[in-house]
N, C-alpha and C. Protein backbone atom coordinates (compact mmCIF):
# COMPACT_ATOMS: atom_id res chain seq x y z
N UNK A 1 0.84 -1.17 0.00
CA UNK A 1 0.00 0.00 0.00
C UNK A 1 0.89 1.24 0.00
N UNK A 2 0.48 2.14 -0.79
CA UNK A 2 1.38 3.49 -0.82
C UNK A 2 1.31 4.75 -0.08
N UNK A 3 1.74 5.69 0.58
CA UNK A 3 1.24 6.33 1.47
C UNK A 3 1.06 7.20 1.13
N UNK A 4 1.29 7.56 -0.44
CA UNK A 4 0.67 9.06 -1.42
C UNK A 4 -0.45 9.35 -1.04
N UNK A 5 -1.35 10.56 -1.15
CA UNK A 5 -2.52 10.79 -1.27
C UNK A 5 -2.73 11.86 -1.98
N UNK A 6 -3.58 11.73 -2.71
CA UNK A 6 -3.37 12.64 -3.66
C UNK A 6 -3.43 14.27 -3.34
N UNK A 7 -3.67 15.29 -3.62
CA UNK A 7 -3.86 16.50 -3.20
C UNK A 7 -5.23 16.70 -3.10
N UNK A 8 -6.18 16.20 -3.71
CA UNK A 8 -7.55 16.79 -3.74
C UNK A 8 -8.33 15.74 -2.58
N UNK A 9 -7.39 14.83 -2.15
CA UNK A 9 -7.76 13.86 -1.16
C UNK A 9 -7.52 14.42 0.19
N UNK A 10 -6.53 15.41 0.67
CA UNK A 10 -5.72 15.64 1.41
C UNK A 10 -6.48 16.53 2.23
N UNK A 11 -6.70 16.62 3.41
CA UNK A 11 -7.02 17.91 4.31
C UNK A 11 -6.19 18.94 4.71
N UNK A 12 -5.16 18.85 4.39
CA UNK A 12 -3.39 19.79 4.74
C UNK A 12 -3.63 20.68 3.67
N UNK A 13 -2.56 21.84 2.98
CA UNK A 13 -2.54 22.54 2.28
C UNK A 13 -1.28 21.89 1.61
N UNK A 14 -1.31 22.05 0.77
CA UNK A 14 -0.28 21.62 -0.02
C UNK A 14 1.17 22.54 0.08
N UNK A 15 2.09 22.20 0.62
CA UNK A 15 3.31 23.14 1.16
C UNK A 15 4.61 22.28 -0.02
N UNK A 16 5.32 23.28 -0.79
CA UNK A 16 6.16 23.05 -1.77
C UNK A 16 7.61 23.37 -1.10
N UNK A 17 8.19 21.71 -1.41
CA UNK A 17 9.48 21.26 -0.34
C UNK A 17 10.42 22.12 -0.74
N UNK A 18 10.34 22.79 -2.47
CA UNK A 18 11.90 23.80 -2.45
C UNK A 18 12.09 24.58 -1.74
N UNK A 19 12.96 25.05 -1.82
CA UNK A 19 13.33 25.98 -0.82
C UNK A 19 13.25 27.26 -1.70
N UNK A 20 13.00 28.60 -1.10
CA UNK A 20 12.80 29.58 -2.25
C UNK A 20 14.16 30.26 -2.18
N UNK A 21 14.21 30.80 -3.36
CA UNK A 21 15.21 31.25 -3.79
C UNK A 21 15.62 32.32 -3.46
N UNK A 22 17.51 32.75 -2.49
CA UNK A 22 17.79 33.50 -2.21
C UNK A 22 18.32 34.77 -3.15
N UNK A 23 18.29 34.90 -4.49
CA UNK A 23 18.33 35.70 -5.25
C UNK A 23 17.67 37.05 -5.30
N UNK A 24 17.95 38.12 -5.25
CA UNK A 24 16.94 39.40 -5.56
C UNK A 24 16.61 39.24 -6.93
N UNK A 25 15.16 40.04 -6.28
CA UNK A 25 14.35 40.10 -7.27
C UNK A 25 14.48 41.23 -8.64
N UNK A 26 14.42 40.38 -10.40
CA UNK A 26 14.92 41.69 -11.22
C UNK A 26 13.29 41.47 -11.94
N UNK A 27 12.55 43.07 -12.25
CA UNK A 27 11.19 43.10 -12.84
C UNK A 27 11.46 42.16 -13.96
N UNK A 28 10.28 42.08 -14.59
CA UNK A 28 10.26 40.93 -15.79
C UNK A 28 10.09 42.28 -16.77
N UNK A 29 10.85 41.94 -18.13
CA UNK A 29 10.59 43.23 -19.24
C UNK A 29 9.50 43.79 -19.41
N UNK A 30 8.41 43.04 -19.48
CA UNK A 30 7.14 43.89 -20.01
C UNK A 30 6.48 44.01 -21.26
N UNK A 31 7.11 43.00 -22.42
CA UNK A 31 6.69 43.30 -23.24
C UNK A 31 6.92 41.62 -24.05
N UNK A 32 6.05 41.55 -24.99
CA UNK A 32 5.45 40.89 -25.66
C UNK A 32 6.16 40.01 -26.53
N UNK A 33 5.79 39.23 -27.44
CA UNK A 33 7.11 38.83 -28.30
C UNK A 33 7.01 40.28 -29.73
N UNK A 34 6.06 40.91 -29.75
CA UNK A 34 6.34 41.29 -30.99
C UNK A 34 7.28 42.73 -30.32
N UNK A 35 7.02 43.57 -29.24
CA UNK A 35 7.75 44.25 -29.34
C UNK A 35 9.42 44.30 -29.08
N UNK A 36 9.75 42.70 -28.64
CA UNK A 36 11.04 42.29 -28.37
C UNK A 36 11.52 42.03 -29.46
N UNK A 37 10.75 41.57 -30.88
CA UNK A 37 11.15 41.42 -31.90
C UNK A 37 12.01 42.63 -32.59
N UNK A 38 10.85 43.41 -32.64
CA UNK A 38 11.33 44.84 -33.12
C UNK A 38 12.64 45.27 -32.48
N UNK A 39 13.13 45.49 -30.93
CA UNK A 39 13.77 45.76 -30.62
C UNK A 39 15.03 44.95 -30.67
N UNK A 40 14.55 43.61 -31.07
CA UNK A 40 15.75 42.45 -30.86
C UNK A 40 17.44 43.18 -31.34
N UNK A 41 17.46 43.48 -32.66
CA UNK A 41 18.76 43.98 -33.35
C UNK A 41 19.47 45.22 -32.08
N UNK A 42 18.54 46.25 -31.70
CA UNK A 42 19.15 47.49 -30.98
C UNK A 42 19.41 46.51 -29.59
N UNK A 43 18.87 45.99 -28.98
CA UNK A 43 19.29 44.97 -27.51
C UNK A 43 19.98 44.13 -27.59
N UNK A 44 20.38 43.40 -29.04
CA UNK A 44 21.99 42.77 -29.06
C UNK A 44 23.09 43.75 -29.04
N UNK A 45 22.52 44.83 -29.87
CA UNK A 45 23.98 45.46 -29.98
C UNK A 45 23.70 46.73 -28.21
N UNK A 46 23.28 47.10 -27.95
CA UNK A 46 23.12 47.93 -26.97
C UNK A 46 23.61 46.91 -25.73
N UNK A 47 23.33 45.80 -25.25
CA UNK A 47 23.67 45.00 -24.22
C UNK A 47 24.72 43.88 -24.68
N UNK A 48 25.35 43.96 -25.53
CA UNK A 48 26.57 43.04 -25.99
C UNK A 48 27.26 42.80 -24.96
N UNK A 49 28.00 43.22 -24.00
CA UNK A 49 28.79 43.06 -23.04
C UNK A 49 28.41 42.31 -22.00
N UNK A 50 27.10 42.66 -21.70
CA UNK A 50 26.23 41.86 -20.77
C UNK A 50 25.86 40.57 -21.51
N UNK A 51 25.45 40.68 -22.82
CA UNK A 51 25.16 39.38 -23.01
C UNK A 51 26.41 38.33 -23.59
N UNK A 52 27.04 39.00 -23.91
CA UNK A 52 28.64 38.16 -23.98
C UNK A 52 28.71 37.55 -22.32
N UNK A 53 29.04 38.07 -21.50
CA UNK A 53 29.34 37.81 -20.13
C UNK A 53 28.40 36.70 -20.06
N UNK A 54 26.99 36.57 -20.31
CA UNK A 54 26.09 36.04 -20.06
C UNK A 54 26.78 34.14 -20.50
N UNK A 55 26.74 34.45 -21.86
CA UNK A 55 27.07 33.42 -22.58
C UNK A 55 28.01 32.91 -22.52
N UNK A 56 29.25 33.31 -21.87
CA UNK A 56 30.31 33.31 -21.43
C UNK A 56 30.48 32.39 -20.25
N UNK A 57 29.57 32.41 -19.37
CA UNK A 57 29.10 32.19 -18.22
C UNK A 57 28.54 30.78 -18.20
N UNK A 58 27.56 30.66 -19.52
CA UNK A 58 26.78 29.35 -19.42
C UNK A 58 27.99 28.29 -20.10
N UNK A 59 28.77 28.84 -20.72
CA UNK A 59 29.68 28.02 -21.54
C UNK A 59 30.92 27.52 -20.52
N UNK A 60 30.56 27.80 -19.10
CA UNK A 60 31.57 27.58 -17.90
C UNK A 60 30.88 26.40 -17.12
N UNK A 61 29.47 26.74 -17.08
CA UNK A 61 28.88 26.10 -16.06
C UNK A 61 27.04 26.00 -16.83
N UNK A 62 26.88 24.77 -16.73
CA UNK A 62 25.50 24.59 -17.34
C UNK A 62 24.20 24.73 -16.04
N UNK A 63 24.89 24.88 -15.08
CA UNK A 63 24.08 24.92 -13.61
C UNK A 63 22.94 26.40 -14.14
N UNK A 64 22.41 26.32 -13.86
CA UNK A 64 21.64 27.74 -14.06
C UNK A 64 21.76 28.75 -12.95
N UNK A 65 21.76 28.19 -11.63
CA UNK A 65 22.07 29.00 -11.03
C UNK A 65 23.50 29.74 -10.99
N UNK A 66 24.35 29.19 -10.94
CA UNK A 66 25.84 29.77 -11.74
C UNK A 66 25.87 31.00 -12.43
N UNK A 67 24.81 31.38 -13.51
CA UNK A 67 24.46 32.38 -14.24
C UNK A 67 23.45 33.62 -13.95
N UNK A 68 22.82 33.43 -12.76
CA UNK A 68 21.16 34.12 -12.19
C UNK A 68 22.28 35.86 -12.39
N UNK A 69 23.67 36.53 -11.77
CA UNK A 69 23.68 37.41 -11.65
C UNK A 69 23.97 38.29 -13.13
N UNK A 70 24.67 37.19 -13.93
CA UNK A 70 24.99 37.79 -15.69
C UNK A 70 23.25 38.12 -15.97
N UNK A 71 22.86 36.92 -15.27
CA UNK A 71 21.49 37.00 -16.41
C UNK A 71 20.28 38.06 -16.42
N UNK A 72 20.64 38.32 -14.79
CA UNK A 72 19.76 39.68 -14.62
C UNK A 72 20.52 40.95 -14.95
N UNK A 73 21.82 41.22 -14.92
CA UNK A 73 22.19 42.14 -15.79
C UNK A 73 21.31 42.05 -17.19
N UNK A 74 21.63 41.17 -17.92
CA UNK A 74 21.31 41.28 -19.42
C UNK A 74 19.35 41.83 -19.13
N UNK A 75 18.99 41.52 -18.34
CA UNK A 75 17.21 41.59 -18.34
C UNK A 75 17.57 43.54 -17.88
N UNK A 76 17.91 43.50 -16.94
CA UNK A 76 17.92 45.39 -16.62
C UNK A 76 18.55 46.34 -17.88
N UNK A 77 19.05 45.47 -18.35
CA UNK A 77 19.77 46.42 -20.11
C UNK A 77 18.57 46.38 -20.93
N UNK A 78 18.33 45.27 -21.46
CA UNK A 78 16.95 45.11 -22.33
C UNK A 78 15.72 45.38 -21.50
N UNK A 79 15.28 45.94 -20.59
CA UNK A 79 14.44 46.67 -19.77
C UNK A 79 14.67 48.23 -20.10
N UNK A 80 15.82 48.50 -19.67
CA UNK A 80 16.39 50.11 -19.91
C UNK A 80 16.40 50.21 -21.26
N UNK A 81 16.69 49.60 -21.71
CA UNK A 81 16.58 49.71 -23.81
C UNK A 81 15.44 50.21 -23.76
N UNK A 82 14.18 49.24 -23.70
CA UNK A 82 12.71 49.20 -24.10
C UNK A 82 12.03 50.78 -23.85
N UNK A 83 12.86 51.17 -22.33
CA UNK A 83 12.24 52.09 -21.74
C UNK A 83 12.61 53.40 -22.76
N UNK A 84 13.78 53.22 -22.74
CA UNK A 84 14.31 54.40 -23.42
C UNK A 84 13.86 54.39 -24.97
N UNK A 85 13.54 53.35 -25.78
CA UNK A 85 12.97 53.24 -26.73
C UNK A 85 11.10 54.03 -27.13
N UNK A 86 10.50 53.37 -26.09
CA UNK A 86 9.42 54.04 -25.70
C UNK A 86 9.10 55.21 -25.01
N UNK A 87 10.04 55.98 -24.35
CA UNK A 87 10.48 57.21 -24.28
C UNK A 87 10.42 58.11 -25.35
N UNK A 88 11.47 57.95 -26.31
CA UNK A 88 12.41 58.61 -27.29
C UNK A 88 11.59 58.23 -28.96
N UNK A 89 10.86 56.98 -28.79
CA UNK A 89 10.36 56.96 -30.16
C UNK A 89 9.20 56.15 -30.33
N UNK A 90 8.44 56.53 -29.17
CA UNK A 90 7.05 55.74 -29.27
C UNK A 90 6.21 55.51 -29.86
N UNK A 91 6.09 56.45 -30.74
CA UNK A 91 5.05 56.02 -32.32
C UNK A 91 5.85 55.52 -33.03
N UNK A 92 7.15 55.49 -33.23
CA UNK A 92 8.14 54.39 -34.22
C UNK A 92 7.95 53.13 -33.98
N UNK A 93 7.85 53.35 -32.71
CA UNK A 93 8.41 51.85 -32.22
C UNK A 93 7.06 50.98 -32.04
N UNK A 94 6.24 51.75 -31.63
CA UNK A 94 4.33 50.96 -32.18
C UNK A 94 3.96 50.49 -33.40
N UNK A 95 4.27 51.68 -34.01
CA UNK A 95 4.32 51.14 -35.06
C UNK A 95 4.90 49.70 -36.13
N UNK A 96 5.90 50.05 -35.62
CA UNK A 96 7.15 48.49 -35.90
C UNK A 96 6.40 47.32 -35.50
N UNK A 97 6.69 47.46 -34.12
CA UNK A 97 6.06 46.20 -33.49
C UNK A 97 4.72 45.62 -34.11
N UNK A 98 3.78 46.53 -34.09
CA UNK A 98 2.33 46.41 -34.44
C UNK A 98 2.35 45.69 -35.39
N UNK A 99 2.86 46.26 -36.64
CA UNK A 99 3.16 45.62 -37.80
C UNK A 99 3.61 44.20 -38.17
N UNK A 100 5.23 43.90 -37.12
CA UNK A 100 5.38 42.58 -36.92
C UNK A 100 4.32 41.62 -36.52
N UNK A 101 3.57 42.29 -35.47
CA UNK A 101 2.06 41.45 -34.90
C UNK A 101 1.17 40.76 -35.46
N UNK A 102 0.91 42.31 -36.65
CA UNK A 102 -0.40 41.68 -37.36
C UNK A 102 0.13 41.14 -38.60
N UNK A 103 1.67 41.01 -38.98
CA UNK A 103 1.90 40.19 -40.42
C UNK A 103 2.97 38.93 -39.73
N UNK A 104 2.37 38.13 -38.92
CA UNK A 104 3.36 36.83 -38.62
C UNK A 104 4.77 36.93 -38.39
N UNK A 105 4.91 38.65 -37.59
CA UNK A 105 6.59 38.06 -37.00
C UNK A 105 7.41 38.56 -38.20
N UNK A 106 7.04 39.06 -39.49
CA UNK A 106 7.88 39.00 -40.28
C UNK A 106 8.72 40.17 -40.80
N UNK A 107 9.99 40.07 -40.77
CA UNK A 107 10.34 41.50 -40.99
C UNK A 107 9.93 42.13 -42.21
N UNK A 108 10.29 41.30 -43.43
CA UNK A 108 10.29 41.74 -44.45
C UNK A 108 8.60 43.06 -45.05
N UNK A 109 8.27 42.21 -43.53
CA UNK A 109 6.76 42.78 -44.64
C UNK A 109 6.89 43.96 -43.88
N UNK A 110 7.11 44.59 -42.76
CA UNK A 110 7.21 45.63 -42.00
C UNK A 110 8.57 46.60 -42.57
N UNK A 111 8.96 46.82 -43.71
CA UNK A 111 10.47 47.74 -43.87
C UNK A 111 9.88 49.45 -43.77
N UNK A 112 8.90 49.49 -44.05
CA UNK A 112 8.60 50.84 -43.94
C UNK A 112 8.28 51.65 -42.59
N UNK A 113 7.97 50.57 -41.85
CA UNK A 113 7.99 50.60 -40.05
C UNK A 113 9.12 50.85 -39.63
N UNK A 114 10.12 49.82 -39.99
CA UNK A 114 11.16 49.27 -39.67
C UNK A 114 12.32 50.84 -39.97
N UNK A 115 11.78 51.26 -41.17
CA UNK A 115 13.25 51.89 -41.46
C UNK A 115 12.91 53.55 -40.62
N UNK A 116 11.30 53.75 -40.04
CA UNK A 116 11.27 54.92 -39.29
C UNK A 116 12.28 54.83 -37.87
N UNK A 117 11.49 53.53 -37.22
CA UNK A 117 11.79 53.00 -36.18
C UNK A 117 13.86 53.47 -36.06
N UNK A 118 14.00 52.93 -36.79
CA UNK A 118 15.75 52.85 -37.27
C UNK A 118 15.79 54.15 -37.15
N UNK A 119 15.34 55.40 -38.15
CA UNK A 119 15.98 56.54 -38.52
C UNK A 119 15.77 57.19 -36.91
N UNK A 120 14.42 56.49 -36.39
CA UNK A 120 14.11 57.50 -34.56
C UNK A 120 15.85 56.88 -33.62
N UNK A 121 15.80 55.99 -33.92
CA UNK A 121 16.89 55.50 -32.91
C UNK A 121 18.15 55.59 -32.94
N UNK A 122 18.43 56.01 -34.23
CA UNK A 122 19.62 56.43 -34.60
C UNK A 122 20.02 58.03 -33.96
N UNK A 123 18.54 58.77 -34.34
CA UNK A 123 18.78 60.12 -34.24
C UNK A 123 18.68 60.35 -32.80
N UNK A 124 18.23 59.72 -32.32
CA UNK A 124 18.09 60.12 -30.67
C UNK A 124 18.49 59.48 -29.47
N UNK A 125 19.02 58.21 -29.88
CA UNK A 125 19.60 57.35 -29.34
C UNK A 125 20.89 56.92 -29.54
N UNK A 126 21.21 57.56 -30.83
CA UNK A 126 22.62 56.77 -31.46
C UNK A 126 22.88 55.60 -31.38
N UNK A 127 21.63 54.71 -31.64
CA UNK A 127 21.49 53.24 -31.89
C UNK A 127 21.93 53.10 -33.20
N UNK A 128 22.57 52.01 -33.75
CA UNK A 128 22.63 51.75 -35.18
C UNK A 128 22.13 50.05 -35.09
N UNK A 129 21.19 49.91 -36.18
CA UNK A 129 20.97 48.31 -36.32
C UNK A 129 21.98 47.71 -37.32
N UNK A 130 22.58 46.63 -36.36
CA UNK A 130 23.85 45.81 -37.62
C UNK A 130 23.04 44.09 -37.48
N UNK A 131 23.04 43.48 -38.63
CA UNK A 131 22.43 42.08 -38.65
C UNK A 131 23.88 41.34 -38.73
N UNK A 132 23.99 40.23 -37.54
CA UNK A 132 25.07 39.20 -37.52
C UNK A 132 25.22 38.59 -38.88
N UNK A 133 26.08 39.15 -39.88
CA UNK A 133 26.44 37.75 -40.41
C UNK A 133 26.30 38.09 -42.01
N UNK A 134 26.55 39.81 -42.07
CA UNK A 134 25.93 40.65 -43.54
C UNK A 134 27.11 40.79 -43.91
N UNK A 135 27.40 40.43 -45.25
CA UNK A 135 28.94 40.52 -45.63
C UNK A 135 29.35 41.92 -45.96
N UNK A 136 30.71 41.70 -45.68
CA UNK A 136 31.02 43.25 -45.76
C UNK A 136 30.93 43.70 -47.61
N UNK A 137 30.70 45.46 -47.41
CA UNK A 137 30.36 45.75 -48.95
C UNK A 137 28.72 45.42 -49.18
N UNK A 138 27.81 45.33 -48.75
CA UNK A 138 26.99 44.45 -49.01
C UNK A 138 26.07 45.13 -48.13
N UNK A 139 24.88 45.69 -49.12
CA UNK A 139 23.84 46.39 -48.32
C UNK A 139 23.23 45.88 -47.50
N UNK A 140 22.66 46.27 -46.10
CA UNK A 140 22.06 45.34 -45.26
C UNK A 140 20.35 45.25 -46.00
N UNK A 141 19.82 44.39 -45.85
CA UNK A 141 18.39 44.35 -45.98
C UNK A 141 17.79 44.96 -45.58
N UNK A 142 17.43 45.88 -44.23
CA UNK A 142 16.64 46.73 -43.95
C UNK A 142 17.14 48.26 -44.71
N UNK A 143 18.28 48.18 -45.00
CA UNK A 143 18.73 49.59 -45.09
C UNK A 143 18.23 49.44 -47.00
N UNK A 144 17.65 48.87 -47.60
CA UNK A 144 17.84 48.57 -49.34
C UNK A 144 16.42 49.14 -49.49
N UNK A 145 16.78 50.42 -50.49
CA UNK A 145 15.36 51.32 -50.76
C UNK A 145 14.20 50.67 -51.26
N UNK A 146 14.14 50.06 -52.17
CA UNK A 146 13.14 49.19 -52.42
C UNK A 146 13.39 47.45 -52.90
N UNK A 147 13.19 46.87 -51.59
CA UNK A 147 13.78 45.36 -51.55
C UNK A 147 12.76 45.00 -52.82
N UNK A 148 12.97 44.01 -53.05
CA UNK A 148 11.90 42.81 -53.69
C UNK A 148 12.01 41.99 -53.38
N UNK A 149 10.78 40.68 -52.69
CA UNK A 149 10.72 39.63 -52.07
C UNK A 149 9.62 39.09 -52.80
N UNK A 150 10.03 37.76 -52.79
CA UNK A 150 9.08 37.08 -53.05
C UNK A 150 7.89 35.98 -52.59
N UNK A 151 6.35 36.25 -52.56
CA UNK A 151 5.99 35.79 -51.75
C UNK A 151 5.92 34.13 -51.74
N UNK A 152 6.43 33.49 -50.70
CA UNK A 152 6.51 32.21 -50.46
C UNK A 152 4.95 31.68 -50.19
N UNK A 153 4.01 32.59 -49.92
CA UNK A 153 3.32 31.30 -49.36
C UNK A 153 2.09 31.89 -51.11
N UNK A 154 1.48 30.68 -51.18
CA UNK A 154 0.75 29.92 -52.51
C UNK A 154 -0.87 29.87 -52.34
């Protein structure tokens, strides 16, 4: 016979054996997947250091806790980004996002969002968006006056 009982059997309250975690507490960002999207390019390059360290960190030790103090750095940078983003260029940056929202995430279909968003953050932020991995000489995709794409879906 087993001495489980289930929880909905039980007259006790159900009390959870971990132990809680001595870590301070960092806010959670606040925002959505589409407006993290938008911002994704300016929060790699704006928190690089932090997130190098970050990665740096997991590539030492796969423990997670090992990493909790890199990792809340990297969350208070991309927090302070967002803020200062929505500060400094809040109809850019609604815009952007919005756009990603209502067309599946996709950049391509958002460049006219995309390239305000860019020109606000540049000018007031001295953000520049660089994409990992654009060969040199070689126009980036967001920055190309009138792309042409072709639509994949049938």
């Amino acid at each position: 016979m087993s001495s489980y009982v289930t929880p909905d059997r039980s007259a006790a309250p159900y009390v959870d054996p971990t132990p809680e975690a001595t870590q301070p507490h960092v806010p959670e960002v606040g925002a959505t997947s589409a407006p993290l999207k938008s911002a994704a390019f300016f929060i790699g390059a704006y928190c690089k250091e932090y997130n190098d360290d970050f990665m740096l960190c997991k590539a030492e030790n796969r423990n997670p806790e090992h990493c909790l103090k890199e990792g809340r750095r990297v969350t208070r940078c991309a927090i302070d980004l967002i803020e200062k983003l929505r500060e400094n260029c809040a109809t850019e940056f609604q815009r952007h996002w919005e756009c990603l929202d209502f067309r599946n995430q996709e950049y391509y279909r958002c460049r006219k969002e995309e390239r305000l968003l860019n020109g606000c953050a540049f000018d007031k932020l001295g953000l520049t968006k660089k994409i990992p991995g654009t060969s040199p000489g070689k126009t980036p995709i967001h920055e190309v006056p009138n792309p042409i794409y072709r639509n994949v879906q049938k």
